[in-house]
Protein backbone atom coordinates (compact mmCIF):
# COMPACT_ATOMS: atom_id res chain seq x y z
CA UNK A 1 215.24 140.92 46.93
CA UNK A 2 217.82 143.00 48.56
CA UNK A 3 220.92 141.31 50.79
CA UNK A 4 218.87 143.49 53.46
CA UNK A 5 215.44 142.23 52.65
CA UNK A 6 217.13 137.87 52.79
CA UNK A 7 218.49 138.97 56.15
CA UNK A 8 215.91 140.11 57.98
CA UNK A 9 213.43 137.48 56.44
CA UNK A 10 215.93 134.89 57.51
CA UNK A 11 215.94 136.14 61.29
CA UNK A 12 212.10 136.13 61.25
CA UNK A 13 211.86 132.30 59.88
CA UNK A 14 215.00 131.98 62.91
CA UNK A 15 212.26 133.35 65.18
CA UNK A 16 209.13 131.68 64.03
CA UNK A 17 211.14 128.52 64.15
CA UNK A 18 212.34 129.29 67.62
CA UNK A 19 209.06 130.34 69.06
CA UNK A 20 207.44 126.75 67.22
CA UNK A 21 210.52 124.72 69.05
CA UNK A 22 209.82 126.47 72.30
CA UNK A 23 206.21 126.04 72.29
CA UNK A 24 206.04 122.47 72.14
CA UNK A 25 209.01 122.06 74.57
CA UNK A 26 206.93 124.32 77.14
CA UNK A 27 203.62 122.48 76.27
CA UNK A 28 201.13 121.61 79.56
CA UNK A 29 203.81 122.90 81.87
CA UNK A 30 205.89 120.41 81.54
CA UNK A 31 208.95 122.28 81.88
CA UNK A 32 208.50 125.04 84.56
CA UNK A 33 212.16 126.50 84.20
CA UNK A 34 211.74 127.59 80.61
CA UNK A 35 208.55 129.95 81.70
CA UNK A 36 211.07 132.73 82.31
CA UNK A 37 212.20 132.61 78.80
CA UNK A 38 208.76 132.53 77.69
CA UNK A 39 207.20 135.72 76.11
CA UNK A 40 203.38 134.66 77.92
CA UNK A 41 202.66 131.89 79.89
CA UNK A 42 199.37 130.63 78.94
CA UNK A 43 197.24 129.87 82.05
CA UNK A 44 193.95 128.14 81.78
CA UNK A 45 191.78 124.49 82.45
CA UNK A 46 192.60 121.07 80.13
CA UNK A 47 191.10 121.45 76.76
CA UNK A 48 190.77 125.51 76.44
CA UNK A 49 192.87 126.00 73.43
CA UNK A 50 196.38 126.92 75.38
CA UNK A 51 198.12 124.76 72.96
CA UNK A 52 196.48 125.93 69.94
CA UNK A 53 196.75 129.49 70.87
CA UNK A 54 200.65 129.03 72.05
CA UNK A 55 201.27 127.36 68.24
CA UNK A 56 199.21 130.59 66.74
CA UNK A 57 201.44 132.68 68.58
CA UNK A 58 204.32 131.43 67.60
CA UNK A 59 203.50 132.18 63.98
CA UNK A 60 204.36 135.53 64.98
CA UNK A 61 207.62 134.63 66.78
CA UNK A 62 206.28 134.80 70.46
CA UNK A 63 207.59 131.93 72.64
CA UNK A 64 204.60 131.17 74.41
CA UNK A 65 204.37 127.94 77.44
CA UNK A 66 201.26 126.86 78.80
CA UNK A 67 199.85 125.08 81.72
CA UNK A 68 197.19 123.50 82.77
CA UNK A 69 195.19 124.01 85.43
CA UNK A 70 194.00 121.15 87.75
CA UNK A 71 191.82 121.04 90.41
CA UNK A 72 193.05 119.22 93.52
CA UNK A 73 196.74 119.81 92.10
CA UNK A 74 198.92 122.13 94.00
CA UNK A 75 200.28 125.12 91.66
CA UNK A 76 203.63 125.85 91.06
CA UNK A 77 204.84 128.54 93.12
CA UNK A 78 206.97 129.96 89.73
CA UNK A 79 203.59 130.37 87.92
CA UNK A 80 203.15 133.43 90.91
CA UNK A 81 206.54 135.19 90.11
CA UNK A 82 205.94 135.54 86.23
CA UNK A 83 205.57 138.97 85.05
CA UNK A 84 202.38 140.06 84.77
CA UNK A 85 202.29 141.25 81.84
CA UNK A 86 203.41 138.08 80.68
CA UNK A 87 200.93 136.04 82.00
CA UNK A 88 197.39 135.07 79.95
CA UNK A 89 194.97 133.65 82.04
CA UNK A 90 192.32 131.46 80.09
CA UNK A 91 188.47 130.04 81.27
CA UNK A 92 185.61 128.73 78.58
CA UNK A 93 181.98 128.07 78.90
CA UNK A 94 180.74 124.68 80.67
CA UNK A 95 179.11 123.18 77.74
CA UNK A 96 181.44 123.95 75.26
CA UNK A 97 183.89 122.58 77.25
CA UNK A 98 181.56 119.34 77.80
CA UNK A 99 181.42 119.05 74.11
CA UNK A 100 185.20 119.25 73.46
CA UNK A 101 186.21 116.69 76.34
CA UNK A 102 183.34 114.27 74.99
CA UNK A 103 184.62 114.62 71.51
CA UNK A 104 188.33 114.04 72.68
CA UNK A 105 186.83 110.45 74.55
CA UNK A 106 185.14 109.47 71.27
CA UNK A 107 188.42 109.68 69.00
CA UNK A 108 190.13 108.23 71.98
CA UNK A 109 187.55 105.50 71.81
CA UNK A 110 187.12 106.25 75.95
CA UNK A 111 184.02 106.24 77.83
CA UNK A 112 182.38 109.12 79.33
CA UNK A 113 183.63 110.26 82.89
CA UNK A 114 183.34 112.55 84.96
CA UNK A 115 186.33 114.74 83.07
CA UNK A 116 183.40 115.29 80.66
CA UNK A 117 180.60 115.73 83.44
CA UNK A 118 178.97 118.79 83.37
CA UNK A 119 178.56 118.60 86.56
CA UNK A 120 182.02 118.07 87.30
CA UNK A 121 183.13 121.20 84.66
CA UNK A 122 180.75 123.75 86.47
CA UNK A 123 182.83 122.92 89.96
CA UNK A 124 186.11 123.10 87.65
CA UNK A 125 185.77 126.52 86.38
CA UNK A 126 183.81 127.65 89.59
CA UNK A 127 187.23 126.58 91.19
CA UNK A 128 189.79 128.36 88.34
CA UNK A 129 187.41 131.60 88.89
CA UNK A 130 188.46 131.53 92.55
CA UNK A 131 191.68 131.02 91.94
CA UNK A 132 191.94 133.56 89.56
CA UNK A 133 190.09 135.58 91.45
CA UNK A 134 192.17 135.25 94.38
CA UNK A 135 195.47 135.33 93.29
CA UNK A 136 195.73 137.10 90.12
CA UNK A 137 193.24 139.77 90.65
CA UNK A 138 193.16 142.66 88.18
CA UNK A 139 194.15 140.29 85.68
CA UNK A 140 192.46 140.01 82.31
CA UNK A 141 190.48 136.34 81.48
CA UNK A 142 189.99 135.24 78.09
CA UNK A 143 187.11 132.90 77.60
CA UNK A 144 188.37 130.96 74.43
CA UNK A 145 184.28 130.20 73.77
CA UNK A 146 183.05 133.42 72.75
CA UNK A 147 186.12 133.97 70.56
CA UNK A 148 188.07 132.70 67.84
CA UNK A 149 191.89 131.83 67.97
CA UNK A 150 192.94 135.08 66.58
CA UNK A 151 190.80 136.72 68.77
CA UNK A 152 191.94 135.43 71.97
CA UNK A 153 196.01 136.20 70.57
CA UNK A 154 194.67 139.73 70.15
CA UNK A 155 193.77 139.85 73.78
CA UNK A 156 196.81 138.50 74.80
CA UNK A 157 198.64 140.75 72.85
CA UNK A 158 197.01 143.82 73.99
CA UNK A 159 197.57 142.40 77.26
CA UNK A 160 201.35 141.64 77.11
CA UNK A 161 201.97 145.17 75.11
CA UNK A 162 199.27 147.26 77.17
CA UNK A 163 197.13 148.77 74.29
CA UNK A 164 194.40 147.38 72.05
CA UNK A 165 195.25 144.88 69.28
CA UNK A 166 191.98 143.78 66.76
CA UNK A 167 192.15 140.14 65.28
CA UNK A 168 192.44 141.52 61.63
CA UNK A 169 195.31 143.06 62.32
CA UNK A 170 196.60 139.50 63.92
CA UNK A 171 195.20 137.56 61.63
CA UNK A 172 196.77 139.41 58.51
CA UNK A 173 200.10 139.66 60.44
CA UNK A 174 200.14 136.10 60.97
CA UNK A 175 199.26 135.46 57.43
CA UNK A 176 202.04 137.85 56.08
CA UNK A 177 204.86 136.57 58.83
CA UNK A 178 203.76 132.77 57.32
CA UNK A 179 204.16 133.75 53.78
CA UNK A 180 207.37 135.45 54.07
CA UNK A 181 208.72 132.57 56.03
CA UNK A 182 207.22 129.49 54.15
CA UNK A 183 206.38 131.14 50.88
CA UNK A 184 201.97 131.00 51.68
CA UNK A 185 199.70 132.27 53.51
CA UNK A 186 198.12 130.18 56.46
């Protein structure tokens, strides 16, 4: 390989590296200050894949922070000033979120509560619609159970560059970005 070729494979392993790093330091909003360096802010209830799409995302360099969204938990007034275009907003269905949060209790070895109610879901995504609703209207919502993981960073991509990205494309991006920084594909 050409001197050129090493070069600009080494920046994008820099930048894949970087964009891993950052998305576990910016995991469940646990650092608020580092949203502005963030290239999306993932938005979005416990358990609807904001961590797993901010690590997917990061395959293709994009520092991307998420944070949860709690009902009964004021919202930090930074997650209002983020660029829109750099903001991903993120809902599921009820049961398929029942069935993930009663799967996480079982390998925890916790018993059910209402955090795995269905009851108590329905009132928790009724609650994220109106909040989306009210203060990020116009904005896009993914909902992470009617699509797969490279799915849902193709609608944040389209989102954050304004104009339609498919999930091949991702996925075979991804895949090509992964073996030119770590010698296989993912």
């Amino acid at each position: 390989a050409s001197e050129e070729s090493k070069k600009l494979v080494a920046q994008l392993q820099s930048a894949v590296k970087g964009a891993t790093d950052f998305a576990e330091l910016a995991d469940d909003g646990v650092k608020p200050h580092l949203w502005e360096d963030a290239d999306v802010v993932l938005v979005g209830p416990s358990r609807t894949g904001k961590t797993t799409l901010a690590k997917f995302l990061a395959k293709l360099g994009l520092r991307a922070a998420n944070y949860p969204l709690v009902q009964g938990e004021d919202i930090p007034q930074d997650l209002f000033r983020i660029n829109r275009s750099k903001l991903a907003l993120l809902t599921t269905e009820a049961a398929a979120l029942q069935n993930i949060r009663q799967n996480r209790m079982k390998r925890l070895g916790m018993a059910s509560s209402n955090y795995a109610g269905l009851a108590n879901i329905r009132r928790e995504l009724d609650w994220v619609k109106m909040l989306y609703t009210r203060n990020f209207t116009g904005f896009p919502v993914i909902n992470t159970a009617k699509c797969t993981i490279a799915e849902a960073a193709s609608l944040v991509l389209s989102h954050m560059y304004g104009s339609h990205v498919d999930a091949d494309t991702t996925t075979r991006l991804v895949n090509l970005i992964s073996m030119l920084t770590h010698g296989s594909a993912t």
